[in-house]
Each structure stands twice: as C-alpha cells, then as structure tokens.
C-alpha atoms as a PDB file:
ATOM      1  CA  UNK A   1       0.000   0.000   0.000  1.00  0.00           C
ATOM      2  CA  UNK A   2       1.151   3.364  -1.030  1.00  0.00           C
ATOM      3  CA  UNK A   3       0.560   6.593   0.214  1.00  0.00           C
ATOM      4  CA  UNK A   4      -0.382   7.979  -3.127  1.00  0.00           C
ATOM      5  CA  UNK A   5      -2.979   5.556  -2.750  1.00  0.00           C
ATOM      6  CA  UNK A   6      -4.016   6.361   0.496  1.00  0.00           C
ATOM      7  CA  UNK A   7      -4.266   9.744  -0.764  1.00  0.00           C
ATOM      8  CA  UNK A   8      -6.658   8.809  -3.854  1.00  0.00           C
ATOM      9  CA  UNK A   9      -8.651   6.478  -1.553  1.00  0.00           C
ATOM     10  CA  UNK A  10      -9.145   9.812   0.772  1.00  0.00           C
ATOM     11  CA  UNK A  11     -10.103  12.078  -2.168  1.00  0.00           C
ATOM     12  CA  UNK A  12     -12.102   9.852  -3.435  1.00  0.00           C
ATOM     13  CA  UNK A  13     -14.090   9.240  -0.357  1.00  0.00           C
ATOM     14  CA  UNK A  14     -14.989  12.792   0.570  1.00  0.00           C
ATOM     15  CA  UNK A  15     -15.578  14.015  -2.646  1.00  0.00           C
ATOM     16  CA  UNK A  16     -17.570  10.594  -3.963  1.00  0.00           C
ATOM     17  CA  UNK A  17     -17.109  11.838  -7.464  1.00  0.00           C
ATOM     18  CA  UNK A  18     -14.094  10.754  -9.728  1.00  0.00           C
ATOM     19  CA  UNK A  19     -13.632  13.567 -11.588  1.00  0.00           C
ATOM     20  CA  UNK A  20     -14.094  15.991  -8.410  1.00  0.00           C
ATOM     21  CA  UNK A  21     -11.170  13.859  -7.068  1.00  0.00           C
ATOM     22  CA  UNK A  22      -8.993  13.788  -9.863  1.00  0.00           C
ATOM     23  CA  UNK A  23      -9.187  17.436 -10.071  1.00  0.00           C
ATOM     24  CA  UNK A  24      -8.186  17.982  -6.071  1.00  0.00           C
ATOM     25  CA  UNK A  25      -5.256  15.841  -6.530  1.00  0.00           C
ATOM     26  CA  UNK A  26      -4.176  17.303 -10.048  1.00  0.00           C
ATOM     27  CA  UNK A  27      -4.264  14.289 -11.840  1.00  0.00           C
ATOM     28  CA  UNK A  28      -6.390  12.838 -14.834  1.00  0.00           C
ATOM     29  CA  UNK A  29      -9.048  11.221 -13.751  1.00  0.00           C
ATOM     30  CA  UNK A  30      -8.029   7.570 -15.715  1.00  0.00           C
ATOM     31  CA  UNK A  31      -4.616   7.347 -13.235  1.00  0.00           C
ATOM     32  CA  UNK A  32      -7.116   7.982  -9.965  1.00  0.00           C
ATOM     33  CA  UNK A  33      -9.445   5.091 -11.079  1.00  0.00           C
ATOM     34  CA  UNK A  34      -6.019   2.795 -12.342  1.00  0.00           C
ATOM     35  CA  UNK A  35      -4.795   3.429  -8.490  1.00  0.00           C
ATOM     36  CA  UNK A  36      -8.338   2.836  -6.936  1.00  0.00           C
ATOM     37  CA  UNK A  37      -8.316  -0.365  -8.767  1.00  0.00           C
ATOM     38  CA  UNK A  38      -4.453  -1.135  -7.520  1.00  0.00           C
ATOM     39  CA  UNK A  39      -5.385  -0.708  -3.396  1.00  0.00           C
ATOM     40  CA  UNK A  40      -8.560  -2.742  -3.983  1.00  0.00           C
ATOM     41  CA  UNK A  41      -6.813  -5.702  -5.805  1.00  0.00           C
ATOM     42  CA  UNK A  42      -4.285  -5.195  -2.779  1.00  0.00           C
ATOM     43  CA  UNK A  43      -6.453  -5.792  -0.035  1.00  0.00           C
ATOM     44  CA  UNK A  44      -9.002  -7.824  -1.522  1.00  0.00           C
ATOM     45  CA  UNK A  45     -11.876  -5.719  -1.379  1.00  0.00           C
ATOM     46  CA  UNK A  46     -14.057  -3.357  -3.118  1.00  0.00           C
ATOM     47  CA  UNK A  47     -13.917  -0.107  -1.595  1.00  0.00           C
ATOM     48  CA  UNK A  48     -16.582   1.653  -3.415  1.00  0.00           C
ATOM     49  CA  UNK A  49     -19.493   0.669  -4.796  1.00  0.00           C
ATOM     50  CA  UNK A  50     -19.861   2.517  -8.411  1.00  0.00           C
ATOM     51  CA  UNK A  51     -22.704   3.356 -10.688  1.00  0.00           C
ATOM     52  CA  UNK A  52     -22.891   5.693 -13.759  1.00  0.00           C
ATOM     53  CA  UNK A  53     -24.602   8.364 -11.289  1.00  0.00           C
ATOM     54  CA  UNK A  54     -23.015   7.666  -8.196  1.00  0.00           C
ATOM     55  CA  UNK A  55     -20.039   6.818  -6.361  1.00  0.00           C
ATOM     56  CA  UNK A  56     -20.893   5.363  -2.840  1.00  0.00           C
ATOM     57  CA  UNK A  57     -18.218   3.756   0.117  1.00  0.00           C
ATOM     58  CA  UNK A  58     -18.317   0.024   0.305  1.00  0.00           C
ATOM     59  CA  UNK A  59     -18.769  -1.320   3.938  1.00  0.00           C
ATOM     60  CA  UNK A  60     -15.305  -2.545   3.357  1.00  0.00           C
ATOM     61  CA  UNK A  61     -14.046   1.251   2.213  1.00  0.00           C
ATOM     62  CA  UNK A  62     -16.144   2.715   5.388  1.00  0.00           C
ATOM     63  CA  UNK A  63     -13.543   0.509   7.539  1.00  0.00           C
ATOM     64  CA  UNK A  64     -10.481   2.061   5.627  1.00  0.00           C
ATOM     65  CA  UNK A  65     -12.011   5.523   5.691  1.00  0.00           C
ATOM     66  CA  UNK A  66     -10.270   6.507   9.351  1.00  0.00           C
ATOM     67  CA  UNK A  67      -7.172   3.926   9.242  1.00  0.00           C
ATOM     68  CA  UNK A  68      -6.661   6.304   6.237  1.00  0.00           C
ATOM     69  CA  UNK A  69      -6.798   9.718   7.723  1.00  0.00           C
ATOM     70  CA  UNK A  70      -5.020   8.692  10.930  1.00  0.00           C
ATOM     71  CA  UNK A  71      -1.787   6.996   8.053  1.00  0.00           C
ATOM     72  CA  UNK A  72      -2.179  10.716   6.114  1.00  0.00           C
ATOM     73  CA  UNK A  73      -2.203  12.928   9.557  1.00  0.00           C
ATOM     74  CA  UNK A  74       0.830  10.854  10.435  1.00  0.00           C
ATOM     75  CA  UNK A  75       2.812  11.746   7.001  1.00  0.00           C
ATOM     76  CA  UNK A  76       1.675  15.070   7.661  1.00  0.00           C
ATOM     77  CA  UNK A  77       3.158  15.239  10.635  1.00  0.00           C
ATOM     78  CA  UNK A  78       6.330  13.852   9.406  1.00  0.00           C
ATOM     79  CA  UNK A  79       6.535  16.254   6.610  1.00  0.00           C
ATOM     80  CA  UNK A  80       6.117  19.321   9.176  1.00  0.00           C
ATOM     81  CA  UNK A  81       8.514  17.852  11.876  1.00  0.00           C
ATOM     82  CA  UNK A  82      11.108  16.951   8.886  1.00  0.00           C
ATOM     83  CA  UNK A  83      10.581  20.826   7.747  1.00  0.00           C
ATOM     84  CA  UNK A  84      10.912  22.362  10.520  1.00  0.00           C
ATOM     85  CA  UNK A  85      14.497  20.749  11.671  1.00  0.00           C
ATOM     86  CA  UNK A  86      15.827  21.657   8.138  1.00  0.00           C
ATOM     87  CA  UNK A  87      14.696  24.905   8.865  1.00  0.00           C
ATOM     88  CA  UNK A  88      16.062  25.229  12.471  1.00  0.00           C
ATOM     89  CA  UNK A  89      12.650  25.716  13.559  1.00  0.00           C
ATOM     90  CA  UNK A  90      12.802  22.240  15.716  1.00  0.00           C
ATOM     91  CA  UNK A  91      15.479  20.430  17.660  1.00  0.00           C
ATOM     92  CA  UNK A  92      17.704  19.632  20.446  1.00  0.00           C
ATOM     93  CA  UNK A  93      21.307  20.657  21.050  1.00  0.00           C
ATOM     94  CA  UNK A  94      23.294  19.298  22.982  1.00  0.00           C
ATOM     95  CA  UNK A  95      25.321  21.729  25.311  1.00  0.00           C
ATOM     96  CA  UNK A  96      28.554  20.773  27.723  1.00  0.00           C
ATOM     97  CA  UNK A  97      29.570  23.045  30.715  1.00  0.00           C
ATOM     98  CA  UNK A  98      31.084  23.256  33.900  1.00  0.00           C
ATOM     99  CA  UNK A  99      31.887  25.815  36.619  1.00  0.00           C
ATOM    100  CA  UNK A 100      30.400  28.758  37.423  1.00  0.00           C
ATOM    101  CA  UNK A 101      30.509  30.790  33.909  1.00  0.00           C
ATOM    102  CA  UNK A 102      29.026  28.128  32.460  1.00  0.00           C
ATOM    103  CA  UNK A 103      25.845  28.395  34.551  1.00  0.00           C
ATOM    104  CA  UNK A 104      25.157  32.078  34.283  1.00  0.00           C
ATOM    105  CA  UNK A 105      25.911  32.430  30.075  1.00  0.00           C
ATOM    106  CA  UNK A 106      23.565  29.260  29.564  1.00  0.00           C
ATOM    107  CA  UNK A 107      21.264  30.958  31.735  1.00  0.00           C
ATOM    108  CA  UNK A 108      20.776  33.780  29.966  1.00  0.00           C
ATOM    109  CA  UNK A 109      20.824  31.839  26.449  1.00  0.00           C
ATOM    110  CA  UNK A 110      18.246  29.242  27.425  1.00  0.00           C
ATOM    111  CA  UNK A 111      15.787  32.254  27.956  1.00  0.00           C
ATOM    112  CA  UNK A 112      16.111  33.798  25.103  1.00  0.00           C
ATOM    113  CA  UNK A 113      16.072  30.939  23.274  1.00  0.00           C
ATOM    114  CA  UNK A 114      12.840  30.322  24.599  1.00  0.00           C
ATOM    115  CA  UNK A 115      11.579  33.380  23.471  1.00  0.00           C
ATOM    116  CA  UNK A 116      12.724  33.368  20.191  1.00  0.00           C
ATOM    117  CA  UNK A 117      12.443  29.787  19.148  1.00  0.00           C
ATOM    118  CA  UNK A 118      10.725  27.662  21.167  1.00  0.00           C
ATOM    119  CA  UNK A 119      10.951  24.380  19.344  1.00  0.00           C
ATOM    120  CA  UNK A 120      14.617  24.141  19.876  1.00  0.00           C
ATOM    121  CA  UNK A 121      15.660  22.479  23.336  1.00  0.00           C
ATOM    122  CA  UNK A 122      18.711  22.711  24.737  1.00  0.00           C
ATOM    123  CA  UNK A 123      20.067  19.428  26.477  1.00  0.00           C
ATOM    124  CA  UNK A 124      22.326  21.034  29.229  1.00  0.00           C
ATOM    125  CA  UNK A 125      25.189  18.837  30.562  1.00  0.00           C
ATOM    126  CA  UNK A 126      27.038  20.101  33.728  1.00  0.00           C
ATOM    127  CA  UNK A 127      30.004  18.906  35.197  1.00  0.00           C
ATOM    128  CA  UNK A 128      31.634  18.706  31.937  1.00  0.00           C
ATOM    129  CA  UNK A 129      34.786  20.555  31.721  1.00  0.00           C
ATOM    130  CA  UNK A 130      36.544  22.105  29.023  1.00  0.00           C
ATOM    131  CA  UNK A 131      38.852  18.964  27.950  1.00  0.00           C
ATOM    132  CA  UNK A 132      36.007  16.660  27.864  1.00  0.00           C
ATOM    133  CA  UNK A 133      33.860  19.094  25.979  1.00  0.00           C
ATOM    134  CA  UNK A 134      36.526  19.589  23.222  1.00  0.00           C
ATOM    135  CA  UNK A 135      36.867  15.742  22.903  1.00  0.00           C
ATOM    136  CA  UNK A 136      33.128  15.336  23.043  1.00  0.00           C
ATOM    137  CA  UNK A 137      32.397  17.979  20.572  1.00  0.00           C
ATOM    138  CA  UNK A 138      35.102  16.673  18.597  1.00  0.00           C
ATOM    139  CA  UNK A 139      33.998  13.278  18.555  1.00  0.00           C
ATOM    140  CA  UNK A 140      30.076  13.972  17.801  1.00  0.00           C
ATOM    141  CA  UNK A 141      28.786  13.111  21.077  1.00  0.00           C
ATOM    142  CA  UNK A 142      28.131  17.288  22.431  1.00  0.00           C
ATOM    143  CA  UNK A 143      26.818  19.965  19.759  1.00  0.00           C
ATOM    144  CA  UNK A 144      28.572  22.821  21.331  1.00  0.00           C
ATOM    145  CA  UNK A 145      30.263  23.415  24.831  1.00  0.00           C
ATOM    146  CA  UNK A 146      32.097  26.089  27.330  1.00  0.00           C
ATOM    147  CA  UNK A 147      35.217  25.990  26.856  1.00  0.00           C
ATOM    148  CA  UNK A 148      38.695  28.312  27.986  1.00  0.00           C
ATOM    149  CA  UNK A 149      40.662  29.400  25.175  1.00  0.00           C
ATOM    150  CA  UNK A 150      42.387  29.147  23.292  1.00  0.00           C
ATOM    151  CA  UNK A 151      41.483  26.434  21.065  1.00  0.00           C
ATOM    152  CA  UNK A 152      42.382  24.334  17.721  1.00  0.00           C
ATOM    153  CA  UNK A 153      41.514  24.853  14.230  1.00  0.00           C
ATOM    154  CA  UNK A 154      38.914  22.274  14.593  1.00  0.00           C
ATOM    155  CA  UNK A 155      36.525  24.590  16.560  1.00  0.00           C
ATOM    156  CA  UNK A 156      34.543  27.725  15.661  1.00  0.00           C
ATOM    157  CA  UNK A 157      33.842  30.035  19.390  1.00  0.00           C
ATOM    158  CA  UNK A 158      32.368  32.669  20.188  1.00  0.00           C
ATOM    159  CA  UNK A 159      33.713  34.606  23.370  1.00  0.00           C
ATOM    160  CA  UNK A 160      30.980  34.951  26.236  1.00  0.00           C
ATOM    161  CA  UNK A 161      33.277  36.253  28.916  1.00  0.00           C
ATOM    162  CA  UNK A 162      36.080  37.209  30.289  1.00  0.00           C
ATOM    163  CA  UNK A 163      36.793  35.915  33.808  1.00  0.00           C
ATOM    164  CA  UNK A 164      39.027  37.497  36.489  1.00  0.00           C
ATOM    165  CA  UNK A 165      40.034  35.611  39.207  1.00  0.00           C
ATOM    166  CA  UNK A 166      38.792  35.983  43.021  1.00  0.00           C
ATOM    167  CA  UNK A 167      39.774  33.541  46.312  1.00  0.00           C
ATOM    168  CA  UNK A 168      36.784  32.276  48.155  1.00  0.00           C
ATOM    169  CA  UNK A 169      37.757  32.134  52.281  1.00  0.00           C
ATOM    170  CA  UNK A 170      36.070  31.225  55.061  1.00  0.00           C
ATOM    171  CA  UNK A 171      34.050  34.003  56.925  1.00  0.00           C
ATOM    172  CA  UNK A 172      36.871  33.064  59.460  1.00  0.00           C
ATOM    173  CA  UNK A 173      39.894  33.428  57.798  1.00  0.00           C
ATOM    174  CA  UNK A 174      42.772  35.719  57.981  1.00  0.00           C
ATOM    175  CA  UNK A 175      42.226  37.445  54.598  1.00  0.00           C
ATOM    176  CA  UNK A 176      38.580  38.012  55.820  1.00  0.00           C
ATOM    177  CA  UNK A 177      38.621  41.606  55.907  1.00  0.00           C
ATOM    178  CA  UNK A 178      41.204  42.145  53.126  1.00  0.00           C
ATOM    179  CA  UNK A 179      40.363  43.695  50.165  1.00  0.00           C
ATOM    180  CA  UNK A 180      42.545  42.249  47.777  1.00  0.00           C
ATOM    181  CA  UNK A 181      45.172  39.666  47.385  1.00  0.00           C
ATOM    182  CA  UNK A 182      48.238  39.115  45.313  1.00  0.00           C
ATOM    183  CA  UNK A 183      49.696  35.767  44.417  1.00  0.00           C
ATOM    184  CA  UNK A 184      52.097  35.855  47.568  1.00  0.00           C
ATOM    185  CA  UNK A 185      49.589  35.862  50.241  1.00  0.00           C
ATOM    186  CA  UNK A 186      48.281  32.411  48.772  1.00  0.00           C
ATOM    187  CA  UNK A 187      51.875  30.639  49.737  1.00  0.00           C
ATOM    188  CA  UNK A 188      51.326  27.841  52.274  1.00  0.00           C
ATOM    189  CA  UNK A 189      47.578  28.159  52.578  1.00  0.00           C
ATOM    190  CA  UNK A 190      45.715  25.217  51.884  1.00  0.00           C
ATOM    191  CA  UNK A 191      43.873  24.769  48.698  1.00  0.00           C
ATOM    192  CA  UNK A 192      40.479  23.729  47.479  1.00  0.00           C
ATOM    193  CA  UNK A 193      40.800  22.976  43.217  1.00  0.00           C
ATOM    194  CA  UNK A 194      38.841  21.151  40.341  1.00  0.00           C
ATOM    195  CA  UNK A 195      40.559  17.621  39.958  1.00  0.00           C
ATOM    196  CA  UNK A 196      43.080  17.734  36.738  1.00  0.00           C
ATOM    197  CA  UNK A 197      40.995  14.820  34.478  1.00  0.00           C
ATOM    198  CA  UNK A 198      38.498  17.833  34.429  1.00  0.00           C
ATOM    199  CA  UNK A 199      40.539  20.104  32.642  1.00  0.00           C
ATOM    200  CA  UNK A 200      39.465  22.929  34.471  1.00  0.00           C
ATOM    201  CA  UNK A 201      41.201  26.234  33.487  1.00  0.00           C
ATOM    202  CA  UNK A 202      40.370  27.616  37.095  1.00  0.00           C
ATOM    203  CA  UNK A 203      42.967  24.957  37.999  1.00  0.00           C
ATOM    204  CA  UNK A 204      45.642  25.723  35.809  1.00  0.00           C
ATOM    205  CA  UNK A 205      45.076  29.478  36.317  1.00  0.00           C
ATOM    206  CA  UNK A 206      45.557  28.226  40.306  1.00  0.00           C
ATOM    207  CA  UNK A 207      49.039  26.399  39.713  1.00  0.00           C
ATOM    208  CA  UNK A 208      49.719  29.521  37.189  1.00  0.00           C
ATOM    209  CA  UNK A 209      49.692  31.970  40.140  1.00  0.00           C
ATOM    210  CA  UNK A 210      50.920  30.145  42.702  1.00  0.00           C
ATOM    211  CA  UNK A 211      54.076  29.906  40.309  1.00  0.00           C
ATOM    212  CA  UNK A 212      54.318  33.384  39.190  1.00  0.00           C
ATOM    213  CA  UNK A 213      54.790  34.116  43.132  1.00  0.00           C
ATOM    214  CA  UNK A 214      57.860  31.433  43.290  1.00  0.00           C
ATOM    215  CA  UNK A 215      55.790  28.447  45.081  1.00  0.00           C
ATOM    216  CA  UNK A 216      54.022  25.299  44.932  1.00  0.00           C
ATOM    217  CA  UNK A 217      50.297  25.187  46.004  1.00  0.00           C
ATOM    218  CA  UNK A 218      49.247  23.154  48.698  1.00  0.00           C
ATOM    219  CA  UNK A 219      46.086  20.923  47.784  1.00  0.00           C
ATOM    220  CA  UNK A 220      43.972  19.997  50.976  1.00  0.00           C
ATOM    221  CA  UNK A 221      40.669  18.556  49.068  1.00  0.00           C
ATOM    222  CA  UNK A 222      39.580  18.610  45.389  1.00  0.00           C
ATOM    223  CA  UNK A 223      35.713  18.949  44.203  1.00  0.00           C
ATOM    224  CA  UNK A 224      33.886  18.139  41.292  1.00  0.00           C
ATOM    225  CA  UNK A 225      31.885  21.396  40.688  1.00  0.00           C
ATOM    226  CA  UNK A 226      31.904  25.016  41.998  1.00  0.00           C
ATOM    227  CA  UNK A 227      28.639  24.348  44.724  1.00  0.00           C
ATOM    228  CA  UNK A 228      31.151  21.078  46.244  1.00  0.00           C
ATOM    229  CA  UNK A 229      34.009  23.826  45.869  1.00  0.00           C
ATOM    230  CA  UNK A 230      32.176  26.400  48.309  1.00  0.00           C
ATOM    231  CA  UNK A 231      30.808  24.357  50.267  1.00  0.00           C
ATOM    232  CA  UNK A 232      34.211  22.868  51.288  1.00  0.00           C
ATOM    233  CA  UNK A 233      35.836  26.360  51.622  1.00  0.00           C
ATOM    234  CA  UNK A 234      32.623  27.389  53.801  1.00  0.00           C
ATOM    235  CA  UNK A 235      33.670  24.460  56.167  1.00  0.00           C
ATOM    236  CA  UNK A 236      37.015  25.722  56.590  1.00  0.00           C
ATOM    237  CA  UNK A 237      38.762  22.831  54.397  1.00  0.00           C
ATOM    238  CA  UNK A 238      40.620  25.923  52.935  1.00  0.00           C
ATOM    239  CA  UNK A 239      40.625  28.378  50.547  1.00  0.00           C
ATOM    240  CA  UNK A 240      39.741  28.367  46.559  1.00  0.00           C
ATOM    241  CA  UNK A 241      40.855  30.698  43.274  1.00  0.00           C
ATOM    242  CA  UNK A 242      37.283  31.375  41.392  1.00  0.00           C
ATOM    243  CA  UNK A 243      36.101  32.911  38.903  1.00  0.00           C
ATOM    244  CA  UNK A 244      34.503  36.269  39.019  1.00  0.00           C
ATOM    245  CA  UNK A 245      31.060  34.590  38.125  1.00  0.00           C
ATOM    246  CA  UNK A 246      31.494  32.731  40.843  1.00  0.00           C
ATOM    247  CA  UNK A 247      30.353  35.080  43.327  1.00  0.00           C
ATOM    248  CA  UNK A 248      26.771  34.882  42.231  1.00  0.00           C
ATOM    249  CA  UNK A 249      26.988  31.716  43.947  1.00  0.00           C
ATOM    250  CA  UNK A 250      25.940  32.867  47.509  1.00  0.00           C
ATOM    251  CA  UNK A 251      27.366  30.011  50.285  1.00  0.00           C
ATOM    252  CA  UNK A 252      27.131  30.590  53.969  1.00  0.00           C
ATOM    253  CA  UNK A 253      30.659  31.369  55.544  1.00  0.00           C
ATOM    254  CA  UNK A 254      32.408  32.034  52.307  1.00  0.00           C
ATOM    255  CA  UNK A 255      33.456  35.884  51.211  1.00  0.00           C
ATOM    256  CA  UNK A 256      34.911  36.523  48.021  1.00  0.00           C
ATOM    257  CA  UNK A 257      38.218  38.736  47.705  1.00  0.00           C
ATOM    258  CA  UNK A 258      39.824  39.884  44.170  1.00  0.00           C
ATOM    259  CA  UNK A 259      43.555  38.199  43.261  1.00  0.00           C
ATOM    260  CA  UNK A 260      45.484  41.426  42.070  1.00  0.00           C
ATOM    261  CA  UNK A 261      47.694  40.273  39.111  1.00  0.00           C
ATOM    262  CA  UNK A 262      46.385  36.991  38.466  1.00  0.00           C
ATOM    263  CA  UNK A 263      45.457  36.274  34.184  1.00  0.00           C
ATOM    264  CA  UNK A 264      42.013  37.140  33.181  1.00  0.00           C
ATOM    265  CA  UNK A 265      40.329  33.985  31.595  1.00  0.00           C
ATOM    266  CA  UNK A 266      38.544  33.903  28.034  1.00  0.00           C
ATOM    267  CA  UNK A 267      35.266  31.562  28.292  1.00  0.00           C
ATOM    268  CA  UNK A 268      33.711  30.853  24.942  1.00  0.00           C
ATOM    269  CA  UNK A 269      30.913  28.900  23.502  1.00  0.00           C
ATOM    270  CA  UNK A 270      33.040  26.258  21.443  1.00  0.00           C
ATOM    271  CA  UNK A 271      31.024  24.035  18.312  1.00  0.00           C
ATOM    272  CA  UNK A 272      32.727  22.055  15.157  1.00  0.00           C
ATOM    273  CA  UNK A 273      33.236  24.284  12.215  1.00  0.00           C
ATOM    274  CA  UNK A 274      31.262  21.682  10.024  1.00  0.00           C
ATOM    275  CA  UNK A 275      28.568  21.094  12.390  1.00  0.00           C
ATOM    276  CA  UNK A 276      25.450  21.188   9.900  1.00  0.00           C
ATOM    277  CA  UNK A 277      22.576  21.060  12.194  1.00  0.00           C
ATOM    278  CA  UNK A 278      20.197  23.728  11.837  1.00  0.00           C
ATOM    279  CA  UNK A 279      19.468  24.310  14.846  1.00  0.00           C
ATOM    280  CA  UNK A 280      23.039  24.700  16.181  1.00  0.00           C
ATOM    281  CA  UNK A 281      22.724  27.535  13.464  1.00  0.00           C
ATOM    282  CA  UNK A 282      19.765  29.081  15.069  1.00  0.00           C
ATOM    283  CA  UNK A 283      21.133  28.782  18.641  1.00  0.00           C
ATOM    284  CA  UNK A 284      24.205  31.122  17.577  1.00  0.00           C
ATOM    285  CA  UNK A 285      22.400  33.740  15.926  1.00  0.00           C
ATOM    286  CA  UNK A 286      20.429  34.004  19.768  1.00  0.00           C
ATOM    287  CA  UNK A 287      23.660  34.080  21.231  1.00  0.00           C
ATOM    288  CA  UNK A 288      24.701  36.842  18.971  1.00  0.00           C
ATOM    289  CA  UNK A 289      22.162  39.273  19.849  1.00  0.00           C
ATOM    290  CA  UNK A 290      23.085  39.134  23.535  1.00  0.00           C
ATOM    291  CA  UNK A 291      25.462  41.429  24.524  1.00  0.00           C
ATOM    292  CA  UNK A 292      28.905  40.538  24.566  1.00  0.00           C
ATOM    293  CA  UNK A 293      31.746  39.342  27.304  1.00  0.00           C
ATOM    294  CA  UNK A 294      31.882  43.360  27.486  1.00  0.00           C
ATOM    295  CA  UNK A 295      28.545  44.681  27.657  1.00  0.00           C
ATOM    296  CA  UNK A 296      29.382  45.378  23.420  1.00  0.00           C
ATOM    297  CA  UNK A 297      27.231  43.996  20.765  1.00  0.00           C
ATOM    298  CA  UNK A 298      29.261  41.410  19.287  1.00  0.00           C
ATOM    299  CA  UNK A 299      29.976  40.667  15.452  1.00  0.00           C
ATOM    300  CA  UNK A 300      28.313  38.584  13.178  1.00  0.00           C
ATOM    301  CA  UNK A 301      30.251  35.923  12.727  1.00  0.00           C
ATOM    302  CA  UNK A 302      30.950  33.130  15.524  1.00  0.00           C
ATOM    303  CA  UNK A 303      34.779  33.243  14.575  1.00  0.00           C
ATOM    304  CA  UNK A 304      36.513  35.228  17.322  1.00  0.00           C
ATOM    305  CA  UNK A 305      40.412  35.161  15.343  1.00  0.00           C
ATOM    306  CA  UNK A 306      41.735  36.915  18.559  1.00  0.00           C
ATOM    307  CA  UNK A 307      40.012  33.518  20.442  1.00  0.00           C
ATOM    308  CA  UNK A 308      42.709  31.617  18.889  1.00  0.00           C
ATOM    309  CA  UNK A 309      45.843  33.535  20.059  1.00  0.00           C
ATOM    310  CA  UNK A 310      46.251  32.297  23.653  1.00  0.00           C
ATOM    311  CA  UNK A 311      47.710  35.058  25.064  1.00  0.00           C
ATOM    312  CA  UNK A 312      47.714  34.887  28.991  1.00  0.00           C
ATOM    313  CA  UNK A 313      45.262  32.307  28.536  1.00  0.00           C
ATOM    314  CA  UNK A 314      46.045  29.030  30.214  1.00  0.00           C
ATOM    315  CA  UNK A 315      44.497  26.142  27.193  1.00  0.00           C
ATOM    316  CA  UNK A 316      41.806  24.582  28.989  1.00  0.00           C
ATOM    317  CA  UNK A 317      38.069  25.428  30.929  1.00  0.00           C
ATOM    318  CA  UNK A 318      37.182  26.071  33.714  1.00  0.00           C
END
C-alpha cells in the first residue's frame, strides 16, 4: 500500500465523485481510477461501490475511511517535523559546561532561546569541563560546549566572557577583611581545586599563580563542581581561586576577595566548524544578539580570530 494511494482512496471518499477527485489531486481522472483499482486488488476488497450516477463507500471502504486519515495525519506530521528541523525551527542541542561561567551564560541563552524559538531544546550537561567538551564535541557526542581558550583549528567560538580571578575564604579566615590579594599571600595556605581529568582552566590558572609568586600550592581537598568547591571552603577545608562569576553563587561562611595580578580567563561557547545542524545555526544567531563578554554587541560571525591567540590564557576550561 502506497501513500499515493491512500491519498486517492481519501479524495475519493470525501468528494464521492471521480472527476471531483482527480481534479483535487491534479491528476487525470483515468490514473485515480487505475490506483483505486491497484489498493482494492491489494487488499481484496471493493472499496466503493460505483454506478454511472453515483459513487458510494463500500462497507469494506467505510472501515479504511479513518485507518486512512489517521496513516495521512501521520505523514503530515512527518513532513512538518522533517521541515521544521531543516529549517532550524525544531530540535535539540546538545550543550557541555562546567563551573560557574558556564551556569550564568547558559542561563541567559536558554531564555532567550525560549523566546525566540521555542521548538529548539537545549540538552544542558554540567560537570563537563573544558577537555572533555573539546573531545566530546570533537567526537560527535556534544553539539557545542564552554570551553577556555584558546582552542584548535577544529573549533569555531564565540567569546561569552572574560573571567578574572577571586579567592573564596572562610568568613573566618585571615584574609577576611582584606580587600585584595596578590599571588604571595596564597603561599602555604591550603587549597580547594577542580581535579586535573576535568581540565578545568580555574585549575591551571591556580598552579599559574601560585608559580608566578615562586611556590608550589598546597592541595587539601579537590571537588567536582563550583557548589562542592564552596561548600568545602565554607567548612574551613581551605581556601579556593574562582572565577569572578562565581560570586553569584551565595554560600554561607564564604566571602569573596579579588587576586590582584592573576590572568584574566577567556570563556567561549566552542562548536565544530562543520557542524550542519540547523538548529546549532539558530542557537548562535540568539547568542549573537546578547550582549557581549563586554557589555558590546558582538559581530556577526561566531569566529573570534583573537580567540585563537592564547595570550595569557592558560588552554583549557574552567
């Protein structure tokens, strides 16, 4: 059974006149009555009971009438779902992130995705840091991710912040009332960092100060993500280097206190360059009307070129 016949069957059976028919589907009316003929010899049953004056449904073609509609509002629906993802009108993407600048861009996206196309979905996955996103995108398994910069040839970006650094202390501590830090002052206090298989940029920026001030950092506890993070430093475990965004993140017993002199971190939205899914497409050109890491409008195309140079950036996320 074909669909075209399916279709003739239908056109047939609400108009009951052959010609009427042939003329609704744009065909002659000697191809309708050669694929009438077809679908009855196919099932085995006359489906309409013909005269030279009338055209009437058999009890047999009364059975197929709603099988039929329910098989046509099916293809319908297949032709406007198929439609609509070729036209980035439908979908899901698949989004990788971790720490705390992760959280507040995707925030903001997600909304105005929302607004502005509400058939695409974005499938957020936390806890996945910047090495594992590259790999993942790389590999197929993520759309797009968060990622620090810079990175390969292999990846478009587009730059959603720019991330100073800050220590998290205990209400408690010694720096409580200071009002900024350099480098030095973190020497022999004990530290609270990302594990390295995340490939956290917040933990290479950590090791980065620690030996721009002529020591090695001492590492009392690791945590997987920045609320685990906090919520160690809030116990007194020890302090943590953050990221600015960070201090959105509001934890009982923990202040936040700007590192003087440490790098400032590029965070950017990474994707493959030949990525063809539409609605990857349509989830940049959102992202493009937001402002920018700066408060700027940022340019059209996803391709930051100054992404790519590295400079003071240490080459993974955070």
């Amino acid at each position: 059974m074909e669909f075209r016949q399916i279709q003739a069957f239908l056109a047939v059976a609400e108009e009951l006149h052959f010609g009427r028919a042939a003329e609704r589907l744009h065909i002659a009316q000697s191809p309708l009555s050669q694929m009438i003929r077809a679908l009855e010899r196919e099932l085995g049953a006359q489906l309409f009971a013909r005269t030279t004056r009338s055209v009437q449904l058999t009890a047999a073609g009364t059975a197929l009438l709603a099988p039929a509609r329910v098989i046509a509002a099916q293809i319908d629906v297949a032709r406007t779902v198929v439609r609509s993802t070729a036209a980035g009108e439908t979908g899901v993407v698949s989004v990788g992130f971790g720490g705390a600048s992760g959280y507040a861009v995707l925030s903001e996206l997600t909304r105005a995705l929302a607004d502005r196309h509400p058939g695409i979905e974005l499938d957020l996955r936390p806890q996945t840091y910047s090495g594992r996103v590259r790999d993942s995108v790389s590999r197929g398994l993520l759309d797009m991710g968060i990622v620090g910069l810079p990175v390969t040839d292999e990846f478009d970006t587009e730059t959603v912040r720019h991330e100073s650094l800050l220590v998290a202390v205990p209400a408690g501590h010694r720096f409580a009332h200071r009002d900024s830090l350099d480098p030095a002052d973190l020497a022999g206090e004990r530290l609270v960092i990302y594990p390295a298989a995340h490939g956290s940029i917040v933990r290479d920026a950590t090791f980065t100060v620690c030996a721009s001030a002529g020591f090695a950092p001492v590492i009392a506890r690791e945590a997987p993500d920045p609320y685990s993070l906090l919520a160690l430093v809030g116990a007194g475990v020890g302090i943590a280097v953050v990221v600015a965004s960070t201090a959105h993140i509001t934890v009982d017993g923990v202040q936040y206190i700007p590192l003087d002199g440490g790098p400032v971190l590029p965070i950017a939205l990474a994707w493959r360059r030949d990525n063809p899914a539409p609605a990857v497409h349509r989830v940049l050109e959102v992202l493009r009307e937001l402002p920018g890491p700066d408060g700027a409008a940022r340019r059209e195309s996803g391709r930051q070129s100054a992404d790519h140079t590295g400079e003071h950036t240490p080459t993974r996320e955070h």
